[in-house]
C-alpha atoms as a PDB file:
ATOM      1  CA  UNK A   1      14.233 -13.256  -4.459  1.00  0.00           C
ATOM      2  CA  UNK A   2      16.628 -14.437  -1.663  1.00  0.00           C
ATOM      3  CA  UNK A   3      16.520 -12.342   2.070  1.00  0.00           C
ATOM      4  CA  UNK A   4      19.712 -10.418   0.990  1.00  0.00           C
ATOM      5  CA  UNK A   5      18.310  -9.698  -2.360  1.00  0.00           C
ATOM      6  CA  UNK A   6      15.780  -7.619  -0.693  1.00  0.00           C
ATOM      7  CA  UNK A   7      18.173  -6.543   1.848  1.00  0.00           C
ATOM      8  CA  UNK A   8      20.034  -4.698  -0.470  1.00  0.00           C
ATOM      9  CA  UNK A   9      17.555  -2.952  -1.936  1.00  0.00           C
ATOM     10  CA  UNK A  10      16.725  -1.322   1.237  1.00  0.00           C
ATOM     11  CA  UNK A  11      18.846   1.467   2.500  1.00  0.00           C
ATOM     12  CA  UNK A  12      18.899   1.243   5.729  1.00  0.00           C
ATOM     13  CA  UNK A  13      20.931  -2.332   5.408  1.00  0.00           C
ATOM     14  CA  UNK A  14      22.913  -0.920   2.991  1.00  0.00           C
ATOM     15  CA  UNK A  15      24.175   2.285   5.087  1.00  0.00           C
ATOM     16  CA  UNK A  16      24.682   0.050   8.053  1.00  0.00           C
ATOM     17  CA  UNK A  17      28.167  -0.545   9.228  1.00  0.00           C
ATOM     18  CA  UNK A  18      29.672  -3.813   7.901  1.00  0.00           C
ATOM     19  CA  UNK A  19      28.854  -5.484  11.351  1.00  0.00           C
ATOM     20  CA  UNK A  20      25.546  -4.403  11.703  1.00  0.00           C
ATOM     21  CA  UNK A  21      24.637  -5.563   7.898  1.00  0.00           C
ATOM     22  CA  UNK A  22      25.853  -9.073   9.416  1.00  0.00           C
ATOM     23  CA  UNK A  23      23.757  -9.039  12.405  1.00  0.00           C
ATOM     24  CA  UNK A  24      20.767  -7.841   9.794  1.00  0.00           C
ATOM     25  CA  UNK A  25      21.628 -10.520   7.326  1.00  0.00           C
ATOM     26  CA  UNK A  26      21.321 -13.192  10.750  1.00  0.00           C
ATOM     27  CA  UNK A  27      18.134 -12.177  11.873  1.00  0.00           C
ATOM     28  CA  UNK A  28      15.951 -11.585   8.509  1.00  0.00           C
ATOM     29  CA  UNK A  29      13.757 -13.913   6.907  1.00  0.00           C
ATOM     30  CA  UNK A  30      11.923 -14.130   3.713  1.00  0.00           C
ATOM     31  CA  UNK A  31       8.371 -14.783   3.393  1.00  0.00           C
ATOM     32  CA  UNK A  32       6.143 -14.764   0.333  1.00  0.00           C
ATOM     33  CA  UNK A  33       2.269 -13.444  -0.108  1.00  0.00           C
ATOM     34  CA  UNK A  34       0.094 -14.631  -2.182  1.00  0.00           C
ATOM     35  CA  UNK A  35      -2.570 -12.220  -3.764  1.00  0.00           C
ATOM     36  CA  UNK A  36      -4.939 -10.887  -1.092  1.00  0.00           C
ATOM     37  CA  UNK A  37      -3.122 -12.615   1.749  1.00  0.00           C
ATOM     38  CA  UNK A  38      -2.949 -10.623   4.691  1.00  0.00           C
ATOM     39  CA  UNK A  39       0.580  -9.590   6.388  1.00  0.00           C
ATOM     40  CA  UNK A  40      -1.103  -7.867   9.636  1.00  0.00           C
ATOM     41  CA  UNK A  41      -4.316  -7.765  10.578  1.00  0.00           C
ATOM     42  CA  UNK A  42      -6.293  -4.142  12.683  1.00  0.00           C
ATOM     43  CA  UNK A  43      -6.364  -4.719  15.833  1.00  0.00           C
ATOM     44  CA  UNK A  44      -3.533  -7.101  16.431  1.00  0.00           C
ATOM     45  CA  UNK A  45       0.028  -6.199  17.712  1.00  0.00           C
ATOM     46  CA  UNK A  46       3.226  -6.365  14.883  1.00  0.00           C
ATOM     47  CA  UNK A  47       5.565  -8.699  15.664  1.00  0.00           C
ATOM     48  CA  UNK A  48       7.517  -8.555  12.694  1.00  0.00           C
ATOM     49  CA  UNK A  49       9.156  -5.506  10.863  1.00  0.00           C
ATOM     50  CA  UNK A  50       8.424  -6.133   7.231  1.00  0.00           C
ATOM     51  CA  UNK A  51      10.106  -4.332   4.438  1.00  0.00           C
ATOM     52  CA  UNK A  52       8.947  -5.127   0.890  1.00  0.00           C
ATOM     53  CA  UNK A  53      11.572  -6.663  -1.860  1.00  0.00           C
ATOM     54  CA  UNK A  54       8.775  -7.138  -4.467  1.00  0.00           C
ATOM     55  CA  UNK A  55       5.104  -6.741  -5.079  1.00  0.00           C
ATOM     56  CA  UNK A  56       2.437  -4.754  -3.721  1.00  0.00           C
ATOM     57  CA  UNK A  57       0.809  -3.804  -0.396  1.00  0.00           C
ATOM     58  CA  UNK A  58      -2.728  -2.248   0.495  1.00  0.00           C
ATOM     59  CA  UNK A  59      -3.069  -0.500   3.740  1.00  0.00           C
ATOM     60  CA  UNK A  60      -6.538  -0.276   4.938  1.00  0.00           C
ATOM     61  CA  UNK A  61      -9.280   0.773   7.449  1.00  0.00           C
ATOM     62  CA  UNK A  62     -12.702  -0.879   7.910  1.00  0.00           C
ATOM     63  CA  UNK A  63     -14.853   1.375   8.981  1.00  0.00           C
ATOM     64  CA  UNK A  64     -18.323   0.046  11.590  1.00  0.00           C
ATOM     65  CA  UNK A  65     -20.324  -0.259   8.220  1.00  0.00           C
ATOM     66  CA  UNK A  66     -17.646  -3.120   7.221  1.00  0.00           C
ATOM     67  CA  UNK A  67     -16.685  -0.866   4.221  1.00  0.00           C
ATOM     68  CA  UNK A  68     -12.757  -0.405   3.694  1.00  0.00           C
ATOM     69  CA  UNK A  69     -10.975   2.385   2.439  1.00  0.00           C
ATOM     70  CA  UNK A  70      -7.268   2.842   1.476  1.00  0.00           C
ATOM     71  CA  UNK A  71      -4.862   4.826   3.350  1.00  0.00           C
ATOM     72  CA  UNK A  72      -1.838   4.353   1.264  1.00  0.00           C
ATOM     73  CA  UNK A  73      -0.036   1.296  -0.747  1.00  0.00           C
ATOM     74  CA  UNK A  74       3.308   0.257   0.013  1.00  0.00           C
ATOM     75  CA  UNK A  75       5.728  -0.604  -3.088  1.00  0.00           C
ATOM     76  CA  UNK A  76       9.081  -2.160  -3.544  1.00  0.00           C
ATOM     77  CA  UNK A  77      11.888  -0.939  -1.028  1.00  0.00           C
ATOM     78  CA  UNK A  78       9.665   0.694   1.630  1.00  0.00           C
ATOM     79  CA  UNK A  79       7.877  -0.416   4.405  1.00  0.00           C
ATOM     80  CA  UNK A  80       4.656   0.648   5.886  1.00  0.00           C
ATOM     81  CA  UNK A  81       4.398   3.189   9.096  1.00  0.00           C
ATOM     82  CA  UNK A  82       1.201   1.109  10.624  1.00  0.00           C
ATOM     83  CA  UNK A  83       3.195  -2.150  11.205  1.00  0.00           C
ATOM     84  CA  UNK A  84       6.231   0.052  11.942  1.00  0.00           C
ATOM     85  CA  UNK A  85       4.774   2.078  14.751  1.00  0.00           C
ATOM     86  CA  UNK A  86       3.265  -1.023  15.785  1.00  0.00           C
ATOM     87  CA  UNK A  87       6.737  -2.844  16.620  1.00  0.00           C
ATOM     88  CA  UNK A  88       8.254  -0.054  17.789  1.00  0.00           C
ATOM     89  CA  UNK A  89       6.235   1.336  20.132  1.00  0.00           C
ATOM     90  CA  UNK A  90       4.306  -2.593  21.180  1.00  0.00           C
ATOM     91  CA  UNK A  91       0.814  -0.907  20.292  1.00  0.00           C
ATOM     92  CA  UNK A  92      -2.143  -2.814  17.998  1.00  0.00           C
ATOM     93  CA  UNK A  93      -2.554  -2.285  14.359  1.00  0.00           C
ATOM     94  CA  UNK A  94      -4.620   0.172  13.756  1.00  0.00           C
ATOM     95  CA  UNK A  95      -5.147  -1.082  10.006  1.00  0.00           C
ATOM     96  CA  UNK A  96      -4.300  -4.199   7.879  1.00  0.00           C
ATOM     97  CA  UNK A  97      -1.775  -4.883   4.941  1.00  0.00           C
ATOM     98  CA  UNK A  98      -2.918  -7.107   2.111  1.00  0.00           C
ATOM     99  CA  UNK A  99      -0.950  -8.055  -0.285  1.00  0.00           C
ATOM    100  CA  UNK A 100      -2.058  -6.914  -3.956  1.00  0.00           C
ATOM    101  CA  UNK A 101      -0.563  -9.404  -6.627  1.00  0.00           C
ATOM    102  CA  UNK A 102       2.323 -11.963  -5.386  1.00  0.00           C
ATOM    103  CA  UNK A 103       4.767 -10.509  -3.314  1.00  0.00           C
ATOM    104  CA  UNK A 104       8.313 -10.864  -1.365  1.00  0.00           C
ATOM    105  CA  UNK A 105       9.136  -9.589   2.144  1.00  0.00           C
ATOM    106  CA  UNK A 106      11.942  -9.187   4.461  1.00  0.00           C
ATOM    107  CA  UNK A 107      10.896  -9.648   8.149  1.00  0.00           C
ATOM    108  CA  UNK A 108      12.793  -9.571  11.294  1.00  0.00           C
ATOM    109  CA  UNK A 109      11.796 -10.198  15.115  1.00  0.00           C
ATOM    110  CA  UNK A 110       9.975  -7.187  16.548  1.00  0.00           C
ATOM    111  CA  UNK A 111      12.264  -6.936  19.678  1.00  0.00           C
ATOM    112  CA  UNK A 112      15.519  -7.031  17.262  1.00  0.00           C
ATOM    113  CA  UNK A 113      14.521  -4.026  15.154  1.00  0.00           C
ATOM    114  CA  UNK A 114      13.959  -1.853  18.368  1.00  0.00           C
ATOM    115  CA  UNK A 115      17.942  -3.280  19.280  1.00  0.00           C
ATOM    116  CA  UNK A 116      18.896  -1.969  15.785  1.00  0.00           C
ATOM    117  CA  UNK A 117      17.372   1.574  16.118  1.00  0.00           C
ATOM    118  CA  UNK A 118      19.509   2.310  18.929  1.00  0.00           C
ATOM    119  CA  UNK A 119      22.534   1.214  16.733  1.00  0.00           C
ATOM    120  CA  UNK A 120      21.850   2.732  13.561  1.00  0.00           C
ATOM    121  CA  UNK A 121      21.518   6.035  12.377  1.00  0.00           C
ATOM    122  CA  UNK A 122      20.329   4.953   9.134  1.00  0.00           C
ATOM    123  CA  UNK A 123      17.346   2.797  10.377  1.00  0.00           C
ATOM    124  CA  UNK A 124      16.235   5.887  11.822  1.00  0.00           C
ATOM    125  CA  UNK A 125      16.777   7.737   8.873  1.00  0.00           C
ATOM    126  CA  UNK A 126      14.663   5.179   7.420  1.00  0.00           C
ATOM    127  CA  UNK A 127      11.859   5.324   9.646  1.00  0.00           C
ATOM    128  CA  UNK A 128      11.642   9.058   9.700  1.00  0.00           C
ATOM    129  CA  UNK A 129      11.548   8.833   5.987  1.00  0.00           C
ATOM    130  CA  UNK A 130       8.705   5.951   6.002  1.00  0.00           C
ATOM    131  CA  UNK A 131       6.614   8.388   8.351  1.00  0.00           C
ATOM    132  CA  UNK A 132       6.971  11.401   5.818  1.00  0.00           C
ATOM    133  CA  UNK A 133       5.808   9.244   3.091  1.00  0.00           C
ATOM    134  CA  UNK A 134       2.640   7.918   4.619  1.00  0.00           C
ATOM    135  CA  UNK A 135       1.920  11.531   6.226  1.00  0.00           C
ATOM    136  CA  UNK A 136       2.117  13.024   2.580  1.00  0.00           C
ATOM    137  CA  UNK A 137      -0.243  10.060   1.165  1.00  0.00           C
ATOM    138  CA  UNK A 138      -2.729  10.172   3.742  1.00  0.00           C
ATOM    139  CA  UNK A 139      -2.832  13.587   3.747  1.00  0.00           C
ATOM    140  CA  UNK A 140      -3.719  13.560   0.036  1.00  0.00           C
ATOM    141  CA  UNK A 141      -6.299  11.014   1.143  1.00  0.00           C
ATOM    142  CA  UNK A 142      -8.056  13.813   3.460  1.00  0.00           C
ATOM    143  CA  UNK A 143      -7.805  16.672   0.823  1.00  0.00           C
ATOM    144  CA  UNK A 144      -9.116  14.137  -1.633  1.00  0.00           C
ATOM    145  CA  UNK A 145     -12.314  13.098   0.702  1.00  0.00           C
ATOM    146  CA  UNK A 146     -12.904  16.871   1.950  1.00  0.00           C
ATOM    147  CA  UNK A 147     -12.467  18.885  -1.290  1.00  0.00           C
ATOM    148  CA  UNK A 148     -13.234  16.636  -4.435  1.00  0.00           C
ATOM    149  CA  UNK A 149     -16.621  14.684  -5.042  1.00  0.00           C
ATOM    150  CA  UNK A 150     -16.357  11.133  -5.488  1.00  0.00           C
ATOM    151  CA  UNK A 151     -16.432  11.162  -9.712  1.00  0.00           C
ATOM    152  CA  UNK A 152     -13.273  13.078  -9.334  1.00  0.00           C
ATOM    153  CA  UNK A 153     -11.764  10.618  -7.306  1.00  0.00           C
ATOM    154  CA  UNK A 154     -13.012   7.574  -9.314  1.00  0.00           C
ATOM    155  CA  UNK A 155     -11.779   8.985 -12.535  1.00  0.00           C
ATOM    156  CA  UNK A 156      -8.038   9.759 -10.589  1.00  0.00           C
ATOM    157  CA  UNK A 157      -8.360   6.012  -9.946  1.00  0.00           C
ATOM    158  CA  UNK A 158      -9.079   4.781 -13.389  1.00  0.00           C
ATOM    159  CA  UNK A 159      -6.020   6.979 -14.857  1.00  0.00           C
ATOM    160  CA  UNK A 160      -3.640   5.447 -11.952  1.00  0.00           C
ATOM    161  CA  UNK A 161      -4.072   2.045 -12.693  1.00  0.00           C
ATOM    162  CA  UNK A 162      -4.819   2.103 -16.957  1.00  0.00           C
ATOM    163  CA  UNK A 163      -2.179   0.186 -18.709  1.00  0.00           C
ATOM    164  CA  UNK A 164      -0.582   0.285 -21.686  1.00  0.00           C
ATOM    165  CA  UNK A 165      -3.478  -0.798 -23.497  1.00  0.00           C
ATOM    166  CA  UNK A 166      -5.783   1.846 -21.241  1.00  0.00           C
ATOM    167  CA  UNK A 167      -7.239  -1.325 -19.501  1.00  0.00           C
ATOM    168  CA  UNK A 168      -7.541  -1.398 -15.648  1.00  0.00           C
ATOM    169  CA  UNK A 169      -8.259  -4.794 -14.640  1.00  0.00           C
ATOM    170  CA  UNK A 170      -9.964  -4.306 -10.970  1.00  0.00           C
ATOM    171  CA  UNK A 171     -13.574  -5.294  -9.646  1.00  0.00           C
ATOM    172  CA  UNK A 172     -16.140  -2.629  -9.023  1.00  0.00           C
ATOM    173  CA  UNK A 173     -15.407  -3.827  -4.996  1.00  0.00           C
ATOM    174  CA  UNK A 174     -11.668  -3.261  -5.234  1.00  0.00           C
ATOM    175  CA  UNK A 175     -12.463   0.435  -6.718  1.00  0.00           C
ATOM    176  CA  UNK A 176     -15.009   0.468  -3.999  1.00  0.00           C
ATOM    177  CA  UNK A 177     -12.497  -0.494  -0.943  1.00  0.00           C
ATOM    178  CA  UNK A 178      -9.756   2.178  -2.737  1.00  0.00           C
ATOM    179  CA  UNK A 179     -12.533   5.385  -2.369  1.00  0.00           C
ATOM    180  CA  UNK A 180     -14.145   4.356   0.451  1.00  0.00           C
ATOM    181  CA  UNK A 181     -17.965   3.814  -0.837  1.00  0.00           C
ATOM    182  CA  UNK A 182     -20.087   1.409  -1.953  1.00  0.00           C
ATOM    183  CA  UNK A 183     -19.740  -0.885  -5.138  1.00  0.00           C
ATOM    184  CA  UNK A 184     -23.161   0.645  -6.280  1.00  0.00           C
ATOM    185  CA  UNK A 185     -21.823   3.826  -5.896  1.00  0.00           C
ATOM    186  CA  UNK A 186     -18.905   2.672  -8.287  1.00  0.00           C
ATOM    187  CA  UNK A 187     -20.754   1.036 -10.527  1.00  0.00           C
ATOM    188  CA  UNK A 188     -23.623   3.566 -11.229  1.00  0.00           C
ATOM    189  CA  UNK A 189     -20.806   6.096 -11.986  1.00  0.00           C
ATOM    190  CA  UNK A 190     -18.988   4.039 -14.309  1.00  0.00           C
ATOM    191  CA  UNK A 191     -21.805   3.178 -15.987  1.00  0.00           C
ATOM    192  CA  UNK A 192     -22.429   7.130 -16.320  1.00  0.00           C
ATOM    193  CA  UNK A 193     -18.624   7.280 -17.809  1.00  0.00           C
ATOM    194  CA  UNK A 194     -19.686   4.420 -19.823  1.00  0.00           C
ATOM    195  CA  UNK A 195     -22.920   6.401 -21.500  1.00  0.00           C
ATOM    196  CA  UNK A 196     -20.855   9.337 -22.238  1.00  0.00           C
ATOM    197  CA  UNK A 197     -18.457   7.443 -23.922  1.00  0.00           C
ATOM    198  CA  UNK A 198     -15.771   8.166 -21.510  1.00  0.00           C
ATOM    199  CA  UNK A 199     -14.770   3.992 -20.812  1.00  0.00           C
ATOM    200  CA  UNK A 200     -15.978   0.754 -22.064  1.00  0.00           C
ATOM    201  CA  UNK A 201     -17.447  -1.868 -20.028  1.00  0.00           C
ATOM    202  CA  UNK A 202     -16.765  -5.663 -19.597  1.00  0.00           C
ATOM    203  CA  UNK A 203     -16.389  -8.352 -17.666  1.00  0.00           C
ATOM    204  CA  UNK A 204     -13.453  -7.840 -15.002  1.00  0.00           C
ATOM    205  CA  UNK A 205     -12.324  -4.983 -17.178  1.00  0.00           C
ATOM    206  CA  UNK A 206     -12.673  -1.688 -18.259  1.00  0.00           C
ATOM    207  CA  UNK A 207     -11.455   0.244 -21.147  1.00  0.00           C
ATOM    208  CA  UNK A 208     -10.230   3.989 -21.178  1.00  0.00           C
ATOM    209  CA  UNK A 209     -11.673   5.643 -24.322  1.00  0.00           C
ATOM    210  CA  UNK A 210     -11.177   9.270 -23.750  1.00  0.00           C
ATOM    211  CA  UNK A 211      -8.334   9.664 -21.126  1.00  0.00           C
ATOM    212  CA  UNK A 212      -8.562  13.547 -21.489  1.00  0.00           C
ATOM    213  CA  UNK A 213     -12.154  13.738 -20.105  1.00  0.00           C
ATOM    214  CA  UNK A 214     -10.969  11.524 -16.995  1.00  0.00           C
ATOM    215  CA  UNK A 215      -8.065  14.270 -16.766  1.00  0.00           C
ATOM    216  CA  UNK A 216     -10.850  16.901 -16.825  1.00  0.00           C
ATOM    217  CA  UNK A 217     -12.854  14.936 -14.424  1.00  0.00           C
ATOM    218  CA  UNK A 218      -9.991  14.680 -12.080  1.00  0.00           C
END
């Protein structure tokens, strides 16, 4: 995927004036991420604006135990408010972006996207759309933590990420890092699912058998 390939699938480039989508064009760069490479780290300040052409992002906290939890996931087309907020307003990260399988981004200078948002009505448009989308998913997060116990969650997580085949291919420490808890936590739960007959257990794998009692669980 070329830089105007992913360009175009944002709409903020293509709502820009003809001269503006030049200047755009100028300034981007692609970059590729391999699986579980980092595009910003907590803590750090953004000096790119990254939007996403293809792929996957994880944003996440680590809390003082060292144990991560997910505030949202970025996908194709959008960009993520944390590095966004960070280039705009010149303040650290306050969590990181990993990428999640192989994945394409767009990223321009820090100083030239704060240029463009005085210029564009749709990059603003953008950005105020970026900050309703995170607000809504980490929102969801909260409700999730405050109001539902933690096999409610897990089983949400299993249904989100079965396949065709009703296989979810992720490591106890992955479901772990997406809930916020520990693997053991994870694992003696799905091992409970697993006795009931609920999912089937393997190595680096595991099988949905009765996707209505997850729905119940969930």
């Amino acid at each position: 995927m070329e830089t105007q390939d992913i360009l175009e699938r944002v709409a903020f480039y293509r709502d820009a004036p003809a001269e503006l989508r030049s200047s755009m064009l100028r300034a981007a760069r692609h970059r590729t991420l391999a699986p579980g490479e980092t595009l910003f780290r907590e803590g750090e300040r953004a000096t790119h604006f990254a939007a996403l052409g293809s792929g996957s992002l994880r944003v996440f906290r680590v809390g003082a135990t060292g144990r991560q939890i997910t505030l949202y996931h970025v996908r194709p087309q959008e960009t993520s408010l944390v590095g966004m907020l960070s280039v705009l307003l010149g303040r650290p990260l306050i969590a990181t972006a990993q990428a999640e399988v192989a994945s394409e981004v767009m990223v321009v200078p820090a100083a030239t996207v704060r240029e463009w948002v005085d210029a564009s009505e749709a990059l603003r448009r953008y950005i105020f759309e970026t900050m309703t989308r995170a607000l809504i998913d980490v929102t969801s997060l909260l409700e999730d933590i405050a109001f539902r116990n933690i096999e409610s969650r897990l089983a949400v997580i299993l249904l989100q990420h079965a396949d065709d085949e009703q296989q979810i291919r992720m490591r106890h420490d992955d479901i772990a890092a997406e809930l916020g808890t520990a693997r053991e936590v994870v694992s003696r739960i799905l091992e409970g699912f697993e006795r009931q007959g609920i999912i089937g257990l393997s190595r680096g794998r595991i099988v949905v058998r009765d996707a209505g009692a997850l729905q119940g669980l969930g």
